[in-house]
C-alpha atoms as a PDB file:
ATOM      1  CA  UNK A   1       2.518   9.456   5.397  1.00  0.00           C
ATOM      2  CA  UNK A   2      -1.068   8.914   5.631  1.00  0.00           C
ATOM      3  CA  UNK A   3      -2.499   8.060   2.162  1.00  0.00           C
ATOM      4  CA  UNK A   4      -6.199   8.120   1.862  1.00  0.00           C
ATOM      5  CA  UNK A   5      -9.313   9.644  -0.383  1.00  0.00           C
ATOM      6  CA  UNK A   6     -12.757   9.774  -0.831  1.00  0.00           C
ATOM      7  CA  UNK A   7     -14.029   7.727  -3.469  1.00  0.00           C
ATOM      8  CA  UNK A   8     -17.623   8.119  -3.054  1.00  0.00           C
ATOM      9  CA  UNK A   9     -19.034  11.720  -1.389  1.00  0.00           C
ATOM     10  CA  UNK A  10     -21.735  12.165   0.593  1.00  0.00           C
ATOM     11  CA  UNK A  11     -25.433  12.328  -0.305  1.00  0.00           C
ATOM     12  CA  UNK A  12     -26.372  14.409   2.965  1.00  0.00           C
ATOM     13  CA  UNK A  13     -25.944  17.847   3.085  1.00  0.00           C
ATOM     14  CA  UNK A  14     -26.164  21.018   5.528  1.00  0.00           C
ATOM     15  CA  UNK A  15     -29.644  20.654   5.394  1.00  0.00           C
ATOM     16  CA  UNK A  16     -29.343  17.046   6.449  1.00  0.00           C
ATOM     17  CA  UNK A  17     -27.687  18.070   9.969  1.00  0.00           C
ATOM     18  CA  UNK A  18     -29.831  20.938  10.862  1.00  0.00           C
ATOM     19  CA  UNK A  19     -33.135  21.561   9.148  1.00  0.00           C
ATOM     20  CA  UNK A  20     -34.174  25.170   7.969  1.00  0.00           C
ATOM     21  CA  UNK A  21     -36.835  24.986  10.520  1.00  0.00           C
ATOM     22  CA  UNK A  22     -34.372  24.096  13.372  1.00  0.00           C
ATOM     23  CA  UNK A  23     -32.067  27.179  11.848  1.00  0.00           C
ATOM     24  CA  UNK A  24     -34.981  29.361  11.462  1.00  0.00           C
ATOM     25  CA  UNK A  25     -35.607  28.576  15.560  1.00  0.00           C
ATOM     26  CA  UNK A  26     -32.334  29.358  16.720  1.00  0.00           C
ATOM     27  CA  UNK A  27     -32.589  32.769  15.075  1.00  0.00           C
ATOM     28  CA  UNK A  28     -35.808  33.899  15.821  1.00  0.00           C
ATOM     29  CA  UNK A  29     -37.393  34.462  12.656  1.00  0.00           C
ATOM     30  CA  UNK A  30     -40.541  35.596  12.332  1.00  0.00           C
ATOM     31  CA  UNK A  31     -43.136  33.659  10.113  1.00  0.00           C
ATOM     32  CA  UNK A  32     -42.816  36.299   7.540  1.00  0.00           C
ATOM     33  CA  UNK A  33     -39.077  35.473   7.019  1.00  0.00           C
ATOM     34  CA  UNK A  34     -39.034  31.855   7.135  1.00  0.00           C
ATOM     35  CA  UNK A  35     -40.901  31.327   4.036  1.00  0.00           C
ATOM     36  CA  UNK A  36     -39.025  34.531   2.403  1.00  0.00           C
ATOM     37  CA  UNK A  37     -37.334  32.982  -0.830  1.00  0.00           C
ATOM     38  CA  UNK A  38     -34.024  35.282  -0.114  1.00  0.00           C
ATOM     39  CA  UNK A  39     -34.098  34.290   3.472  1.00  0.00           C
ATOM     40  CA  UNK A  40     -34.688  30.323   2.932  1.00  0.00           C
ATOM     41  CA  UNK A  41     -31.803  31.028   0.123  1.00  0.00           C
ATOM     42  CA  UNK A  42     -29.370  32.379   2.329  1.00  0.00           C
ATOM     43  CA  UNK A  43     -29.945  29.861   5.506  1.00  0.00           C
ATOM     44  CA  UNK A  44     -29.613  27.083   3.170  1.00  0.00           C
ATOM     45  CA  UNK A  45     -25.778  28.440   1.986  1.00  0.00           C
ATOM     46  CA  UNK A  46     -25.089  29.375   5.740  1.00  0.00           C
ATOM     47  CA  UNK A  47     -25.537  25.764   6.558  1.00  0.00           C
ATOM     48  CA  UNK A  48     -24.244  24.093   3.703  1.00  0.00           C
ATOM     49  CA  UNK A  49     -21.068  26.460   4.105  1.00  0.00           C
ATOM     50  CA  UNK A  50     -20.881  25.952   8.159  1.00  0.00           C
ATOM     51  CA  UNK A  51     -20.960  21.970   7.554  1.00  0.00           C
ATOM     52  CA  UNK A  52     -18.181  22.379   4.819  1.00  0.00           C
ATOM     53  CA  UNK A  53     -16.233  23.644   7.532  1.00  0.00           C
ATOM     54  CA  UNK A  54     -16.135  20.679   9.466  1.00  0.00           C
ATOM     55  CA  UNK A  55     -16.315  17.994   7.492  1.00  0.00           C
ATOM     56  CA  UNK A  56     -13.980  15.672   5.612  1.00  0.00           C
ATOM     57  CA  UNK A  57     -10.014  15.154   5.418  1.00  0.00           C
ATOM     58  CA  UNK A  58      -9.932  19.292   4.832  1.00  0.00           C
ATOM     59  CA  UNK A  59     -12.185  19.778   7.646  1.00  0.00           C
ATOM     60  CA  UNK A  60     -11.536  21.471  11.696  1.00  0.00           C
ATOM     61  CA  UNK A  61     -12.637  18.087  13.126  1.00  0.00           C
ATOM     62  CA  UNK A  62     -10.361  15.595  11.573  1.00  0.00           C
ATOM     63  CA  UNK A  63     -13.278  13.643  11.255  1.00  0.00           C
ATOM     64  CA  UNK A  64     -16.050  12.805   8.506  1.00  0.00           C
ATOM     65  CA  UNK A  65     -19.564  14.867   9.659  1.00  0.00           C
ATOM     66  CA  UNK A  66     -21.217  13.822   6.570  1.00  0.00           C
ATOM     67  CA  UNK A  67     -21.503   9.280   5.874  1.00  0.00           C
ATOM     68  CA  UNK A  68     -19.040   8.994   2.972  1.00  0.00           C
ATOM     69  CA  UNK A  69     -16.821   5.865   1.304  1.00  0.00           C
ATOM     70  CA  UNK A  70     -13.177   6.381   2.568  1.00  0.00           C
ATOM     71  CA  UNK A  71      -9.900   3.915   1.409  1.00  0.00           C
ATOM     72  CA  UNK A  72      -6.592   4.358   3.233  1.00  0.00           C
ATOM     73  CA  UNK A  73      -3.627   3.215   1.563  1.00  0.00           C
ATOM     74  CA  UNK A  74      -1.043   1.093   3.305  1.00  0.00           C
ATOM     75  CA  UNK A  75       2.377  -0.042   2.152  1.00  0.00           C
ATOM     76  CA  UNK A  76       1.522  -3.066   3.701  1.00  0.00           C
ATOM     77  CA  UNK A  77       0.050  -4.770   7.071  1.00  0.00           C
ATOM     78  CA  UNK A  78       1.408  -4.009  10.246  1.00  0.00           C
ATOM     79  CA  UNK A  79       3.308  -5.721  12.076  1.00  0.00           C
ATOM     80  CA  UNK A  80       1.953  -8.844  14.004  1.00  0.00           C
ATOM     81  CA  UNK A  81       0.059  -7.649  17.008  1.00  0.00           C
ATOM     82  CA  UNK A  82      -0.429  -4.133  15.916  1.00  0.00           C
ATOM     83  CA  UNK A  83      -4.201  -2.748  14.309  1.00  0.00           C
ATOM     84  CA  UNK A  84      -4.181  -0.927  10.756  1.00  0.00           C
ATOM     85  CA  UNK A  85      -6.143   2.498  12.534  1.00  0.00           C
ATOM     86  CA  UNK A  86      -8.803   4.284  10.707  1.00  0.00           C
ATOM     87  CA  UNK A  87      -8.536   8.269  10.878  1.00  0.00           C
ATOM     88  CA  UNK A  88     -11.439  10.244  10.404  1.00  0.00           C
ATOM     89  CA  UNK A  89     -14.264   8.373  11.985  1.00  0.00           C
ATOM     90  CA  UNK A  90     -16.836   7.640  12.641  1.00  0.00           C
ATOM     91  CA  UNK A  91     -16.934   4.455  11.239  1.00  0.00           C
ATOM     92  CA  UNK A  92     -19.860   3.217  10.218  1.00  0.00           C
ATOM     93  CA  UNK A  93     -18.632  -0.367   8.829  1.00  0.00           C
ATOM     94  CA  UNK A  94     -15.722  -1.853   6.804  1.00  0.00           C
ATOM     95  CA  UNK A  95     -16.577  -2.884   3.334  1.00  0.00           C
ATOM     96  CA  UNK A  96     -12.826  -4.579   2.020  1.00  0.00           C
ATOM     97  CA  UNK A  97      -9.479  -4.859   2.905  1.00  0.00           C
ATOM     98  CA  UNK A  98      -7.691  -5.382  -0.313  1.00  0.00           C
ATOM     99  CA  UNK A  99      -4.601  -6.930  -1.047  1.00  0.00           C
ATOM    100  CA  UNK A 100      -2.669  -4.908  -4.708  1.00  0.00           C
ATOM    101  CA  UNK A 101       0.755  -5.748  -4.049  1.00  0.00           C
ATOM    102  CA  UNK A 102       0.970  -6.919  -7.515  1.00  0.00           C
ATOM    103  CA  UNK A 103       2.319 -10.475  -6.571  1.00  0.00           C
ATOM    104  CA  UNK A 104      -0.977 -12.231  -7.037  1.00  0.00           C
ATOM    105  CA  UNK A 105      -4.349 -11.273  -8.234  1.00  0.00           C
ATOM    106  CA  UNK A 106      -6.457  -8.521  -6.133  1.00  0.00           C
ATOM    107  CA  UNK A 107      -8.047 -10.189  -3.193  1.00  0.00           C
ATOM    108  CA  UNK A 108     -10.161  -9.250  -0.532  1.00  0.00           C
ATOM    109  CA  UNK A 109      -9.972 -10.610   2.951  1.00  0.00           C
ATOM    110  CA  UNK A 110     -12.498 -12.311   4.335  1.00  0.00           C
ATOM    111  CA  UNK A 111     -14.401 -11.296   6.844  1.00  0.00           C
ATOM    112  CA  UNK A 112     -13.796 -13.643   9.244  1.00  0.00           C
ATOM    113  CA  UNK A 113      -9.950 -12.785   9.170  1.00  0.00           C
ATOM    114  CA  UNK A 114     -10.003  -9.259  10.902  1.00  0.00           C
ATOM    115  CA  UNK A 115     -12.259  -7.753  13.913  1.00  0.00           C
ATOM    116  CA  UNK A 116     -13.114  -3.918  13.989  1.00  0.00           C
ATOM    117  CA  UNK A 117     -13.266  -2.033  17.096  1.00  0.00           C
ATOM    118  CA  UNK A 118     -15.395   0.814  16.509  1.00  0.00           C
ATOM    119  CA  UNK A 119     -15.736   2.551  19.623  1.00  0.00           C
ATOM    120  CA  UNK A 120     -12.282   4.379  20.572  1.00  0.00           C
ATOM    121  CA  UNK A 121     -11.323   7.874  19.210  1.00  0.00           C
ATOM    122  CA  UNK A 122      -9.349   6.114  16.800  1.00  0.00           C
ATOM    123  CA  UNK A 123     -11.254   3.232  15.241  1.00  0.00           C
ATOM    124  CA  UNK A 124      -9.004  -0.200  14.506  1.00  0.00           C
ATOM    125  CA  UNK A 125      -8.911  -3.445  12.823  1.00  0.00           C
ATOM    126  CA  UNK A 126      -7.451  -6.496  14.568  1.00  0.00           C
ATOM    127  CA  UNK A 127      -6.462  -9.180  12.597  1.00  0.00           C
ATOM    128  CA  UNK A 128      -7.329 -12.944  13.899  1.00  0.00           C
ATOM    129  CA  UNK A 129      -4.282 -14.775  14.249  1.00  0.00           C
ATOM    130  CA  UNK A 130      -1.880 -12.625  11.657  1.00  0.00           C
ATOM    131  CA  UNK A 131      -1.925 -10.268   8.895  1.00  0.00           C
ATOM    132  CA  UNK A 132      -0.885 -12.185   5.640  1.00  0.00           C
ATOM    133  CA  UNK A 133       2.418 -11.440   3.736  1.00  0.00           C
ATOM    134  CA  UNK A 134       2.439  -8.849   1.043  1.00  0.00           C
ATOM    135  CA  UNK A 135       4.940  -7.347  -1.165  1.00  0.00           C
ATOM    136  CA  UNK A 136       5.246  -3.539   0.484  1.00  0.00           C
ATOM    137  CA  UNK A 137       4.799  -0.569  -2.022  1.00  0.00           C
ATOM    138  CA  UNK A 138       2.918   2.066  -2.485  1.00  0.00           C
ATOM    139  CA  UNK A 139      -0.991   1.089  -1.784  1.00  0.00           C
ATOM    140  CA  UNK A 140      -0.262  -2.420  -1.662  1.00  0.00           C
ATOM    141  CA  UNK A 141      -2.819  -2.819   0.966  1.00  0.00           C
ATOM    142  CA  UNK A 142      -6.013  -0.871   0.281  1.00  0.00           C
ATOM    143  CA  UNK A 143      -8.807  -0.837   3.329  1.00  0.00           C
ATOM    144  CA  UNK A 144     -12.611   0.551   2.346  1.00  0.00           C
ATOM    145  CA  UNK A 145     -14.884   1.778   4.902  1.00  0.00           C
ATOM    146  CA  UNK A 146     -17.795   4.331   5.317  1.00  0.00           C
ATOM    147  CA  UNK A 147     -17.225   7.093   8.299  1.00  0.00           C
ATOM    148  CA  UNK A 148     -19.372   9.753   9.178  1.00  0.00           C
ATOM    149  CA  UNK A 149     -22.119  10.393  11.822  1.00  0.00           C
ATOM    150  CA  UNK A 150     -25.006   8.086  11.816  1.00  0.00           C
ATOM    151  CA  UNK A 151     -27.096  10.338  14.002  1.00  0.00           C
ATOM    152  CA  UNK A 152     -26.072  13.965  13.991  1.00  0.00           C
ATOM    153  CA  UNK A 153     -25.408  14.729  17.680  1.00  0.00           C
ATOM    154  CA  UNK A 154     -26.569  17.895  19.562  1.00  0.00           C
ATOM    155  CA  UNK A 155     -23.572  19.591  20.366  1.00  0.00           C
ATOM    156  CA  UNK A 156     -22.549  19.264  16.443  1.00  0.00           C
ATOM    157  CA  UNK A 157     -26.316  20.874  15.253  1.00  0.00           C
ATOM    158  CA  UNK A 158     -25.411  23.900  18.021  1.00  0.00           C
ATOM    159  CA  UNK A 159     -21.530  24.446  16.213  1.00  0.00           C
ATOM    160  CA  UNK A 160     -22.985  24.482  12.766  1.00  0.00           C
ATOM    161  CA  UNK A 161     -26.054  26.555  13.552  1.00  0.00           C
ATOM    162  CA  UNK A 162     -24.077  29.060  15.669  1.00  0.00           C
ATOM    163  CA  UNK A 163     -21.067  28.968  12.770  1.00  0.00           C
ATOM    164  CA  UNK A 164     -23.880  29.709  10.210  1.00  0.00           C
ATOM    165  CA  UNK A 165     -25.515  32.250  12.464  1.00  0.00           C
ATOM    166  CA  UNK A 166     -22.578  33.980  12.187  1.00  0.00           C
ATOM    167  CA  UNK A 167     -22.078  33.769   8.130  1.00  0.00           C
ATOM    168  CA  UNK A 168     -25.504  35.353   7.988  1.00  0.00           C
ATOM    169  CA  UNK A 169     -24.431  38.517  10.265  1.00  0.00           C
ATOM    170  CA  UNK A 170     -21.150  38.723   9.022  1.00  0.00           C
ATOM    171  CA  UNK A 171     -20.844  38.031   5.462  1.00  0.00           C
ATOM    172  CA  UNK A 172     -17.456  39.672   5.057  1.00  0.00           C
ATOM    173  CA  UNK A 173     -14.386  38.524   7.160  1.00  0.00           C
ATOM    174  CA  UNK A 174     -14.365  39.539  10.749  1.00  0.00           C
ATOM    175  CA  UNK A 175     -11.351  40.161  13.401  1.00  0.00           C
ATOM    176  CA  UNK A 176     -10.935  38.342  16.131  1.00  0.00           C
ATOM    177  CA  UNK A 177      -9.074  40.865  19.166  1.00  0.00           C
ATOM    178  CA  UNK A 178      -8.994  41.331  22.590  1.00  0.00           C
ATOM    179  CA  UNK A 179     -11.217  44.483  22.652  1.00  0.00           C
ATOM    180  CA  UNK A 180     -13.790  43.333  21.020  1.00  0.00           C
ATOM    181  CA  UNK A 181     -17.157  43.379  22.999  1.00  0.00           C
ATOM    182  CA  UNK A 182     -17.815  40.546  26.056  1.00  0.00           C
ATOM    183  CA  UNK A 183     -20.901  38.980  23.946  1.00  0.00           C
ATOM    184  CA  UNK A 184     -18.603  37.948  20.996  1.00  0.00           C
ATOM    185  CA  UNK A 185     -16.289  36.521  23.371  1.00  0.00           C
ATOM    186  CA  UNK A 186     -18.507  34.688  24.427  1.00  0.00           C
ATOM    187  CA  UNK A 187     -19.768  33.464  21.593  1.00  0.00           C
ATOM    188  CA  UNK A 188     -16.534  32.694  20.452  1.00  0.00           C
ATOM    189  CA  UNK A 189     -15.896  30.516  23.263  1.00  0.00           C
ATOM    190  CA  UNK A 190     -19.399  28.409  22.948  1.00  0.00           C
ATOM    191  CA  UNK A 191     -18.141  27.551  19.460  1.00  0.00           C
ATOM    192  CA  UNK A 192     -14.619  26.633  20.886  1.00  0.00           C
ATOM    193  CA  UNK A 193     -16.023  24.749  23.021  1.00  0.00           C
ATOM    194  CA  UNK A 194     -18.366  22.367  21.037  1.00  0.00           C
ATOM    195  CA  UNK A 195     -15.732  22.393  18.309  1.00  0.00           C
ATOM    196  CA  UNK A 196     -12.898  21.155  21.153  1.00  0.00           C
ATOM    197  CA  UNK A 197     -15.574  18.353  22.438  1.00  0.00           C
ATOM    198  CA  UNK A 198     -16.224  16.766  18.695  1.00  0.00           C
ATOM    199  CA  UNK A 199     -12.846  17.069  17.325  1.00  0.00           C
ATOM    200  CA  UNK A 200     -10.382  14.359  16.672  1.00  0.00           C
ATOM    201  CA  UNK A 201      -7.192  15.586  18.292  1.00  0.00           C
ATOM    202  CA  UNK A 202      -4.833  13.740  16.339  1.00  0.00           C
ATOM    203  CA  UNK A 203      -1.948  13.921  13.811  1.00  0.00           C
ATOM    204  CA  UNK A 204      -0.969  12.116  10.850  1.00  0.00           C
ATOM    205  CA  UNK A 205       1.699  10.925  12.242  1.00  0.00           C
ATOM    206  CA  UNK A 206      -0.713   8.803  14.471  1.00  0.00           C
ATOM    207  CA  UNK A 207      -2.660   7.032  12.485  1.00  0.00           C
ATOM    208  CA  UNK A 208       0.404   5.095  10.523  1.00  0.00           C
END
């Protein structure tokens, strides 16, 4: 079972992926509005709240949105050959892969031990040559690594302005059904859509 946390949250925010100015574009306001306290107010929740949505290990993208410290937990090092896989990219760089299996000291690796491949869906860590022998048990092997978007991509700034277009017109829960008008279909597809391209389709059971 995949065993990982957070240990040090992110310093961005909603604001940080689309600016009030780029929200206050995509809905038309007039100048009057987009310096209204009550207005500036409620697009700043909207955006916070549409980027909460996505982001992190309780998030609809499986991935982190928002640059963050991550550790996964192993039992211990694969087997020879095989990667230790990092879930929720992106990953921005690997700070330590720690050995706590209690039968020596903590270490860290060094550097030169272990290559990261970065760019699949599924970021990985190779070791060079093997993985050394630990005692398996729970978090023997501890690997820390920031993940999240260094530059917030286009299609993600559309999904979180259109989700937090939508908080702003429809505060209260709203039904999704077949006989609802074509416009909202629509609109419910655009936000499939971009949600589909940036989402890590993966399960758990993968990333062991």
């Amino acid at each position: 079972m995949l065993d990982i946390e957070i240990i040090e949250g992110p310093s961005d925010t909603g604001l940080s992926v689309v600016t009030l100015d780029e929200f206050a574009r995509h809905l038309r306001l007039s100048a009057r509005l987009r310096t209204n306290p009550d207005w500036i107010l409620n697009m700043t929740d909207a955006l916070n709240e549409a980027v909460d949505k996505l982001h992190g290990l309780s998030g609809e993208l499986n991935r982190m949105v928002l640059p963050c410290k991550v550790r996964r937990y192993l039992r211990s090092f694969p087997s020879t050959g095989r990667p230790i896989l990092l879930p929720y990219p992106d990953v921005i760089s690997v700070e330590a892969i720690t050995i706590e299996d209690g039968g020596s000291p903590a270490n860290d690796l060094p550097a030169a031990a272990y290559t990261v491949e970065k760019g699949k869906l599924i970021p990985e860590i190779h070791a060079i040559g093997s993985w050394p022998s630990v005692v398996a048990g729970p978090r023997a092997v501890s690997v820390t690594y920031r993940a999240g978007y260094r530059e917030y991509p286009f299609r993600l700034k559309r999904l979180v302005k259109t989700l937090a277009a939508h908080a702003l017109e429809n505060p209260e829960a709203t039904i999704n059904e077949p006989r609802q008008m074509a416009v909202n279909r629509k609109v419910d597809f655009g936000v499939s859509d971009d949600r589909a391209a940036l989402r890590i389709p993966v399960s758990y059971d993968d990333w062991m």
